[in-house]
C-alpha atoms as a PDB file:
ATOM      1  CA  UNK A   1      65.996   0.582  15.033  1.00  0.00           C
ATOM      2  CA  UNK A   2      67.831   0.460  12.058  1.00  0.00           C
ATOM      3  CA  UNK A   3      71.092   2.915  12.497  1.00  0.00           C
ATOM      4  CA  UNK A   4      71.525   3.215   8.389  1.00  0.00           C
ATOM      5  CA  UNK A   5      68.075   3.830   7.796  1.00  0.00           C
ATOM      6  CA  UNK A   6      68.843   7.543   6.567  1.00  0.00           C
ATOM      7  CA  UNK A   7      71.865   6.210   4.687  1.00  0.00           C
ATOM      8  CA  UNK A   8      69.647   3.155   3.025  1.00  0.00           C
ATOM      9  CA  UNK A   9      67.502   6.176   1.690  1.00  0.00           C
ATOM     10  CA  UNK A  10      70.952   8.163   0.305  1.00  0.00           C
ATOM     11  CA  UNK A  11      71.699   5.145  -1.643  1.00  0.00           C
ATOM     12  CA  UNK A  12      68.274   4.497  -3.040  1.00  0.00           C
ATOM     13  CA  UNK A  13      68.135   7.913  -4.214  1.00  0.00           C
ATOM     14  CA  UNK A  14      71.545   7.536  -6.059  1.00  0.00           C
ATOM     15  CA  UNK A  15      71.031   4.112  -7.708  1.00  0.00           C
ATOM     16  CA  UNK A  16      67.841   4.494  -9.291  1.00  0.00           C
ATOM     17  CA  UNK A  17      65.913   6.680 -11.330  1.00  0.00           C
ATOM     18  CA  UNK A  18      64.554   8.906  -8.396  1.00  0.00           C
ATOM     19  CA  UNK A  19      68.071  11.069  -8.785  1.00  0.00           C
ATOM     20  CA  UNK A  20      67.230  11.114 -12.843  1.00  0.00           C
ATOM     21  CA  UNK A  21      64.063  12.241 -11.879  1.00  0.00           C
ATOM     22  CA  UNK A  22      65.179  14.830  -9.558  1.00  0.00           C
ATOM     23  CA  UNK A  23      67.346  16.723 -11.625  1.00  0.00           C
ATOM     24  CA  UNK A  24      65.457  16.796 -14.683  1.00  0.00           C
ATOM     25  CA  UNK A  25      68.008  13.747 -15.859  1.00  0.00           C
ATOM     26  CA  UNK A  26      70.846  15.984 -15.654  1.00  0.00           C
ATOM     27  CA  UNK A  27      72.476  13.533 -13.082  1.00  0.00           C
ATOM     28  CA  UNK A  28      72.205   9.781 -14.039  1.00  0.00           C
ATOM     29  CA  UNK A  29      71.872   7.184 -11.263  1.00  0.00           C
ATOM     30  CA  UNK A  30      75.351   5.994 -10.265  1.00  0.00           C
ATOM     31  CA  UNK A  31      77.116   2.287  -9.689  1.00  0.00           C
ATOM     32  CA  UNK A  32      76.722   0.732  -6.286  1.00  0.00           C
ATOM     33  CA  UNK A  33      80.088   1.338  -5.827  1.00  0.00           C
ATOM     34  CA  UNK A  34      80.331   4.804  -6.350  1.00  0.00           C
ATOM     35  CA  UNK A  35      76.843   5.617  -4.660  1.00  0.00           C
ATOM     36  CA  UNK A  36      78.495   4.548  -1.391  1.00  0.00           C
ATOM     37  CA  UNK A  37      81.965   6.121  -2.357  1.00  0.00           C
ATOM     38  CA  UNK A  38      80.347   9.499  -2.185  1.00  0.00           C
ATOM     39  CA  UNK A  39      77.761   8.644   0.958  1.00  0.00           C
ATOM     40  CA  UNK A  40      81.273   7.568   3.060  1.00  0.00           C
ATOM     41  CA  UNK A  41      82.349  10.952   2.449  1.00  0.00           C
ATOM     42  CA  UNK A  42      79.429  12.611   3.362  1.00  0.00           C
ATOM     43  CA  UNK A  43      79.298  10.714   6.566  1.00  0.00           C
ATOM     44  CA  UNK A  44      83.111  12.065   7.368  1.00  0.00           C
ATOM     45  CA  UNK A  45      82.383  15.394   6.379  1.00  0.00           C
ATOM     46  CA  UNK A  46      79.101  15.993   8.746  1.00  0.00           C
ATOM     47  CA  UNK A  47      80.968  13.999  11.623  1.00  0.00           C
ATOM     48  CA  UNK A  48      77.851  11.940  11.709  1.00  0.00           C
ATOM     49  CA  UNK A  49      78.648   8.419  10.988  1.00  0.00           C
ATOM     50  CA  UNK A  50      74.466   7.505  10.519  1.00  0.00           C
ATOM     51  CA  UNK A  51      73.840  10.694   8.592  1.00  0.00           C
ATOM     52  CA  UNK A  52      70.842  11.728  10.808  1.00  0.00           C
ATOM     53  CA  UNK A  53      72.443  15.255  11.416  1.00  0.00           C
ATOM     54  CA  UNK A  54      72.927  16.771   8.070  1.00  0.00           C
ATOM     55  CA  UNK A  55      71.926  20.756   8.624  1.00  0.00           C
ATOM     56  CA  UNK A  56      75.424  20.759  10.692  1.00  0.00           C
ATOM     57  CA  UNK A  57      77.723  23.618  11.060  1.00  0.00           C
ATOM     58  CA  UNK A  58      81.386  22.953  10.936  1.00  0.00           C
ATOM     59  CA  UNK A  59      83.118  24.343  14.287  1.00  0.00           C
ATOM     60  CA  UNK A  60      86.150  24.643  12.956  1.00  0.00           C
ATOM     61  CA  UNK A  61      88.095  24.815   9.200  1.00  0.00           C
ATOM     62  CA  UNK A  62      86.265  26.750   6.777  1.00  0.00           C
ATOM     63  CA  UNK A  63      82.893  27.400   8.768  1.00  0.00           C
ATOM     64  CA  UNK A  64      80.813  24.747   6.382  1.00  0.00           C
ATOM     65  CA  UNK A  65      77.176  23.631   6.393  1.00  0.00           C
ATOM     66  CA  UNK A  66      75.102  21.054   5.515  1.00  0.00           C
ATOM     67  CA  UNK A  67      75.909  17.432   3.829  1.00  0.00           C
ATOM     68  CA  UNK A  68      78.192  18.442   1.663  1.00  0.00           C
ATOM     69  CA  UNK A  69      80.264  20.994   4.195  1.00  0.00           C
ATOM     70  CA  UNK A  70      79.478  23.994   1.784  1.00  0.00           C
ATOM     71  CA  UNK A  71      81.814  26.973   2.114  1.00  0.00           C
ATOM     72  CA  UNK A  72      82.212  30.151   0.313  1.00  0.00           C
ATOM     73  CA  UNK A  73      79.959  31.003  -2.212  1.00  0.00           C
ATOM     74  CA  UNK A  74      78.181  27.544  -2.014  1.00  0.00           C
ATOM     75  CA  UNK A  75      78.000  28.194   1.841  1.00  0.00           C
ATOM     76  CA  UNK A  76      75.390  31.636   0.509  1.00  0.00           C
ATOM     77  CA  UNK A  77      73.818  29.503  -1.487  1.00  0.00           C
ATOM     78  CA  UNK A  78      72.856  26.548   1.071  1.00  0.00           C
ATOM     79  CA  UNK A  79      71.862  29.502   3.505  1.00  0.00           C
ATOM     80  CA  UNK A  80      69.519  30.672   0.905  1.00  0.00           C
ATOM     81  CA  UNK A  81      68.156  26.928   0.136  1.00  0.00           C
ATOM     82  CA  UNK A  82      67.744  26.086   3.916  1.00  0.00           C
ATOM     83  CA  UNK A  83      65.912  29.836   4.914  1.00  0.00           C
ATOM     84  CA  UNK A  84      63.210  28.905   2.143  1.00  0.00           C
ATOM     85  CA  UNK A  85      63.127  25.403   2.865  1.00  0.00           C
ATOM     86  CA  UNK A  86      62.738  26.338   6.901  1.00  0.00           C
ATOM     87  CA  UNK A  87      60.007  28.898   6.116  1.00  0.00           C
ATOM     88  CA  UNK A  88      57.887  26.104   4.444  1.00  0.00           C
ATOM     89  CA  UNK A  89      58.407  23.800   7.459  1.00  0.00           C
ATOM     90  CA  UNK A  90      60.481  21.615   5.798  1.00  0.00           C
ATOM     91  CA  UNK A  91      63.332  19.373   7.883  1.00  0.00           C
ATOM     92  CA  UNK A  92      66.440  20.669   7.287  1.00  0.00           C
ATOM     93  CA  UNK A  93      67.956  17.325   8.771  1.00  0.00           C
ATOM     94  CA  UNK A  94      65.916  15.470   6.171  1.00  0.00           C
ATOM     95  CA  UNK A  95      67.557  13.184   3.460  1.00  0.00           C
ATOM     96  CA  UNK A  96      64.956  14.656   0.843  1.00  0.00           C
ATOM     97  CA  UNK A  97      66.167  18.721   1.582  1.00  0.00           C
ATOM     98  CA  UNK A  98      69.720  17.738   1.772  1.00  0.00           C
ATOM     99  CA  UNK A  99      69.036  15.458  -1.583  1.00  0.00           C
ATOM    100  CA  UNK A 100      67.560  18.451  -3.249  1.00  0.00           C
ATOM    101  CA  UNK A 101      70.184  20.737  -2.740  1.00  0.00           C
ATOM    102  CA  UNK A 102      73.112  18.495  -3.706  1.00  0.00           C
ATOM    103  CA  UNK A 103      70.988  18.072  -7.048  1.00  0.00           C
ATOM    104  CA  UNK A 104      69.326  21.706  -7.351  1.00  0.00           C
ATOM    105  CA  UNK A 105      73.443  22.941  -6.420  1.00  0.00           C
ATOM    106  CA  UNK A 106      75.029  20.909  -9.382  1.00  0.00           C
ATOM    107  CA  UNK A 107      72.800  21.503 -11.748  1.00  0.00           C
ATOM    108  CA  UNK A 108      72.750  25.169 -11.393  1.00  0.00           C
ATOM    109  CA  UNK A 109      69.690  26.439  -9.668  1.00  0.00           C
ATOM    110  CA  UNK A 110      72.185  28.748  -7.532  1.00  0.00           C
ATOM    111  CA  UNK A 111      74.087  29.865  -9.649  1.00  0.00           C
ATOM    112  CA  UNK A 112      72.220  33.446  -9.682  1.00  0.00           C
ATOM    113  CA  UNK A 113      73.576  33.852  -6.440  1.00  0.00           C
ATOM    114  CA  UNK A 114      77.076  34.452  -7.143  1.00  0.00           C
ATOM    115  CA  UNK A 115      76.628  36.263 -10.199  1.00  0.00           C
ATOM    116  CA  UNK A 116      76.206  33.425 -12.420  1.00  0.00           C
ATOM    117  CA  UNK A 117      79.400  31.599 -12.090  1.00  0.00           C
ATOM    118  CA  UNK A 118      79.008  27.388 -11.512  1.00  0.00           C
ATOM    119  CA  UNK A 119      78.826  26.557  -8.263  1.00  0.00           C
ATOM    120  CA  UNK A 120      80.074  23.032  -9.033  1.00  0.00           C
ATOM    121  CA  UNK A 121      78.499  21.838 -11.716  1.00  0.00           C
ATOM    122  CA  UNK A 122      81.157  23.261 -13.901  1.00  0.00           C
ATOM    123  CA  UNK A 123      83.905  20.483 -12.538  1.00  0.00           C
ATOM    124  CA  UNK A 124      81.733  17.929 -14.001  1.00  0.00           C
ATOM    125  CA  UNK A 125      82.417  15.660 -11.464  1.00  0.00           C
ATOM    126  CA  UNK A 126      79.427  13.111 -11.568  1.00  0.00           C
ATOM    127  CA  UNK A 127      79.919  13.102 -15.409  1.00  0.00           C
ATOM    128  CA  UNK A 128      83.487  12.457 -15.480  1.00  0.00           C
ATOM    129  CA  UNK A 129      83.184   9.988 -13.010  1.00  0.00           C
ATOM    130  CA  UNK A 130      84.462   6.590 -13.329  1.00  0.00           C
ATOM    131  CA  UNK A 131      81.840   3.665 -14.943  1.00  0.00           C
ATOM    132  CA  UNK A 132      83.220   1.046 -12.743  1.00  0.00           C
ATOM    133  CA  UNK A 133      85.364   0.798  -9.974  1.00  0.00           C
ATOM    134  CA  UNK A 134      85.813  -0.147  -6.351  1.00  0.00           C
ATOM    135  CA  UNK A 135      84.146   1.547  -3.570  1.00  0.00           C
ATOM    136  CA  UNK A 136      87.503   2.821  -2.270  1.00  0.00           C
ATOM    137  CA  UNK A 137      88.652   3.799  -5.527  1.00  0.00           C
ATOM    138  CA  UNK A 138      85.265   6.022  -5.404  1.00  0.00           C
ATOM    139  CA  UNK A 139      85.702   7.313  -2.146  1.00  0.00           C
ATOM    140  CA  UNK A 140      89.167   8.993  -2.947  1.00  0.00           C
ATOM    141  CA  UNK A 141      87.945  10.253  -6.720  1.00  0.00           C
ATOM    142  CA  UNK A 142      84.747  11.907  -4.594  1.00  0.00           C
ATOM    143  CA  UNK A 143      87.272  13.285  -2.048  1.00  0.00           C
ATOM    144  CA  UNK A 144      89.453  14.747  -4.655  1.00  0.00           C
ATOM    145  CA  UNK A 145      87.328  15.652  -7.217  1.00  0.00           C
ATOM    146  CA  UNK A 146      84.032  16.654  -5.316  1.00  0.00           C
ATOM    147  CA  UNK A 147      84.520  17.962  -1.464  1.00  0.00           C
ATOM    148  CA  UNK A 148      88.463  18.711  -2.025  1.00  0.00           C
ATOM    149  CA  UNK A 149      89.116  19.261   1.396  1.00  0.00           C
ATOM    150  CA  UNK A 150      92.663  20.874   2.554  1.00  0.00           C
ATOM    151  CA  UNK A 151      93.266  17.492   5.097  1.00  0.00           C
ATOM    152  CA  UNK A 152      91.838  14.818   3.197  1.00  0.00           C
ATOM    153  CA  UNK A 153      91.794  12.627   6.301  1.00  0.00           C
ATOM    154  CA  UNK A 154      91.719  10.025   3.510  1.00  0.00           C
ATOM    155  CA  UNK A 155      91.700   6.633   6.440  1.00  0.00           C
ATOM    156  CA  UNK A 156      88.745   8.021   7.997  1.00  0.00           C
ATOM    157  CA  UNK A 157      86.884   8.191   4.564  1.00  0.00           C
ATOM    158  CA  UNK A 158      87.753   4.785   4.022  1.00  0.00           C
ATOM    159  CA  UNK A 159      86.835   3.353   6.924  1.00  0.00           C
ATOM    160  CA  UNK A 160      83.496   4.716   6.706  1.00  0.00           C
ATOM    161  CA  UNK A 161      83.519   3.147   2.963  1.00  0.00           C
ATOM    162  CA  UNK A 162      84.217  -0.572   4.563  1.00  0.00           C
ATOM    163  CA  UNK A 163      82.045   0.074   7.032  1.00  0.00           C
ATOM    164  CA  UNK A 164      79.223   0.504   4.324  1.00  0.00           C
ATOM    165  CA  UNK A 165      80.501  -2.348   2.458  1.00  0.00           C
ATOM    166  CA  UNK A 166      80.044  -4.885   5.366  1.00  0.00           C
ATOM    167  CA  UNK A 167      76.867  -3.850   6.736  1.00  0.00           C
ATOM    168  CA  UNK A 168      75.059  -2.507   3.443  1.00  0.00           C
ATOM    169  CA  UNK A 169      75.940  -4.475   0.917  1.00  0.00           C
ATOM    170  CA  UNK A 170      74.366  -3.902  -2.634  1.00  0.00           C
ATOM    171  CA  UNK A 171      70.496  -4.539  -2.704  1.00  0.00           C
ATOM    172  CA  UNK A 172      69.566  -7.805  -4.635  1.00  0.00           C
ATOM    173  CA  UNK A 173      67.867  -6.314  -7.711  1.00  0.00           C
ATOM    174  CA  UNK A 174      64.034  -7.793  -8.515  1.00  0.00           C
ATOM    175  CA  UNK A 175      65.254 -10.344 -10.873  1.00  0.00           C
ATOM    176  CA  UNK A 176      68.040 -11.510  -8.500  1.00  0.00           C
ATOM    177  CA  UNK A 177      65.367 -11.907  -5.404  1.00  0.00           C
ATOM    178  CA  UNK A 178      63.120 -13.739  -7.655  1.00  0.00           C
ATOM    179  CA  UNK A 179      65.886 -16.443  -8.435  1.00  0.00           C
ATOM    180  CA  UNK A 180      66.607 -16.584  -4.736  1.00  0.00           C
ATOM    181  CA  UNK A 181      63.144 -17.448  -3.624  1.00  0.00           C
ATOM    182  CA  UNK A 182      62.476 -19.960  -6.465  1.00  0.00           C
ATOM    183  CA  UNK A 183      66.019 -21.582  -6.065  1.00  0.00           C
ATOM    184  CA  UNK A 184      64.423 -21.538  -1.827  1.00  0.00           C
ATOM    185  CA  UNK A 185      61.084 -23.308  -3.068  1.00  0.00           C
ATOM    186  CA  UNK A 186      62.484 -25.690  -6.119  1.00  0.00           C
ATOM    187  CA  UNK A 187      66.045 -26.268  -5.939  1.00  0.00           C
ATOM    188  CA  UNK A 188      66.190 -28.809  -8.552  1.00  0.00           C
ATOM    189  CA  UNK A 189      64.575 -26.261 -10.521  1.00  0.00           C
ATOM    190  CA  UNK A 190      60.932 -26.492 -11.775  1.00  0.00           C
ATOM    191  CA  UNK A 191      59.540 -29.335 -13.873  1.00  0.00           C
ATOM    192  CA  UNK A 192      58.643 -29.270 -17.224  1.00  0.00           C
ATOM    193  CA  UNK A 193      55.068 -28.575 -17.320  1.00  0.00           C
ATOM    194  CA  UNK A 194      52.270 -30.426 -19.146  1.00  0.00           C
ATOM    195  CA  UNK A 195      49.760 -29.470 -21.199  1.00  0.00           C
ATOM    196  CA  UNK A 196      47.177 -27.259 -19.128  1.00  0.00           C
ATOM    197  CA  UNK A 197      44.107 -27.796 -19.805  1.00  0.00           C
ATOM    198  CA  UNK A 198      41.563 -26.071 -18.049  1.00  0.00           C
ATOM    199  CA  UNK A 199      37.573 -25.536 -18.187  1.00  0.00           C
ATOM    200  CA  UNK A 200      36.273 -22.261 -18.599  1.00  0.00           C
ATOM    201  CA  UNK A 201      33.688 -23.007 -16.111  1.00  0.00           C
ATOM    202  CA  UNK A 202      36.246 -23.103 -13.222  1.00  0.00           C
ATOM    203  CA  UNK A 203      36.363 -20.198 -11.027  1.00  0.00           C
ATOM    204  CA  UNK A 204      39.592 -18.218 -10.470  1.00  0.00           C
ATOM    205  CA  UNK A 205      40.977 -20.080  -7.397  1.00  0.00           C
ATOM    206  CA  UNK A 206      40.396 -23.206  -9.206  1.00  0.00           C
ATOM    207  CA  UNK A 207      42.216 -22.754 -11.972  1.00  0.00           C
ATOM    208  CA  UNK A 208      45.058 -21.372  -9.838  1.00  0.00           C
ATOM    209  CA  UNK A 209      44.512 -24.772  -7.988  1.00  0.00           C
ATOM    210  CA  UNK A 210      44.519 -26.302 -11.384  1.00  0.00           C
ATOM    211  CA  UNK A 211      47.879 -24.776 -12.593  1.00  0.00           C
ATOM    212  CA  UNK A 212      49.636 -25.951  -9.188  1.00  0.00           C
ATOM    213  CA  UNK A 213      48.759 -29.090  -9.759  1.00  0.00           C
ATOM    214  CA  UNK A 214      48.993 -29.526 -13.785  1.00  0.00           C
ATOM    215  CA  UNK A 215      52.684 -28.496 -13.230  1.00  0.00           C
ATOM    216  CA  UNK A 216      53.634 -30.607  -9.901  1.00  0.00           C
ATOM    217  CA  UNK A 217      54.456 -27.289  -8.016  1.00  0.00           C
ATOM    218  CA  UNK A 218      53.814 -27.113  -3.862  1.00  0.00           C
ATOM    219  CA  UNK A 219      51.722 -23.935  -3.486  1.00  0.00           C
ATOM    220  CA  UNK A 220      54.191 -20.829  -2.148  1.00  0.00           C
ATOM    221  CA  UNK A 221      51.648 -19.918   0.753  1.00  0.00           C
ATOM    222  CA  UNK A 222      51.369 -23.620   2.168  1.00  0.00           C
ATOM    223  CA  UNK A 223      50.216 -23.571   5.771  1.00  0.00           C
ATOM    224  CA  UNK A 224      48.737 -20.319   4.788  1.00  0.00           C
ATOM    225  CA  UNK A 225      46.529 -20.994   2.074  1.00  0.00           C
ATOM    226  CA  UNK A 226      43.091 -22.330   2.714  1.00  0.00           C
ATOM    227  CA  UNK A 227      41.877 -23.962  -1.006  1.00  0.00           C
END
């Protein structure tokens, strides 16, 4: 079983389009770097290292709730989020509820609640934030600027931020994977290919067949592949 499974899915989330497309593109996919920054906090400020626990209720401090430990005002606003969200037999310990509400919270959807003032969106935080940058240097601007908590605890936070560097890692993008596996199955590098010629008479497999051979290439699925 794979312990960072939940956190795997916080990082997806942040480092592709799927946050754009959550928010409308009011929130634009973040660095590597800063994607875990913010999930080592998260993971300090529910107590749960694997994030599997999110709808959590702070025993102590200022009473919060949920992934991001909301208090006050943004404490009403969570309740309100998680009594619809229970009432249509949604998970409240899901990654896509708690995803929701961090984006539906910044970008204002709660607002209403509190008489219209900003919730958080008015710090600006994810749109001030730092282009580049370490994943430490992350953690502490997300502490600071986002969760601002009274005891930063700030060795905790970044030992849950090495902890993601040595056992996440960032994902090999499509491109990069590609070049692995072709580096794996030619590591001179492929040859130059000859003219291809083939007959329009040949079926499909054939003129696979025909390609793989034109261009000197061992076929990908061998000991697989029945020609």
């Amino acid at each position: 079983m794979d312990k960072y499974e939940n956190i795997r899915k916080f990082y997806q989330i942040l480092t592709t389009d799927k946050i754009e497309q959550m928010s409308g593109g009011k929130i634009k996919r973040m660095p590597p770097a800063a994607a875990m920054g913010l999930i080592a906090n998260w993971r300090h400020e529910t107590g749960d290292r694997w994030l599997k626990k999110l709808d959590i209720v702070e025993l102590d401090g200022g009473a919060g709730r949920g992934l991001s430990q909301s208090t006050g005002p943004r404490r009403t606003a969570y309740n309100a989020a998680a009594a619809q969200a229970k009432a249509a037999g949604i998970d409240l310990n899901s990654v896509e509820f708690q995803m929701q509400f961090f984006v539906d919270e910044y970008t204002g959807k709660y607002d209403h609640l509190v008489g219209g003032r900003s919730l958080i969106g008015y710090s600006k935080v994810l749109e001030n934030m730092p282009r580049s940058g370490t994943t430490e240097q992350y953690a502490r601007y997300f502490s600071d600027q986002y969760f601002r908590p009274g005891t930063p605890h700030m060795p905790r936070r970044l030992e849950l931020t090495k902890d993601l560097k040595d056992n996440i890692g960032t994902p090999l993008t499509f491109e990069q994977q590609a070049t692995e596996t072709l580096n794996k199955w030619h590591p001179g590098g492929l040859p130059e290919p000859r003219d291809v010629q083939i007959r329009k008479t040949e079926k499909p497999d054939n003129i696979f067949d025909s390609l793989l051979k034109t261009l000197q290439i061992g076929h990908p699925l061998k000991g697989f592949y029945k020609p």
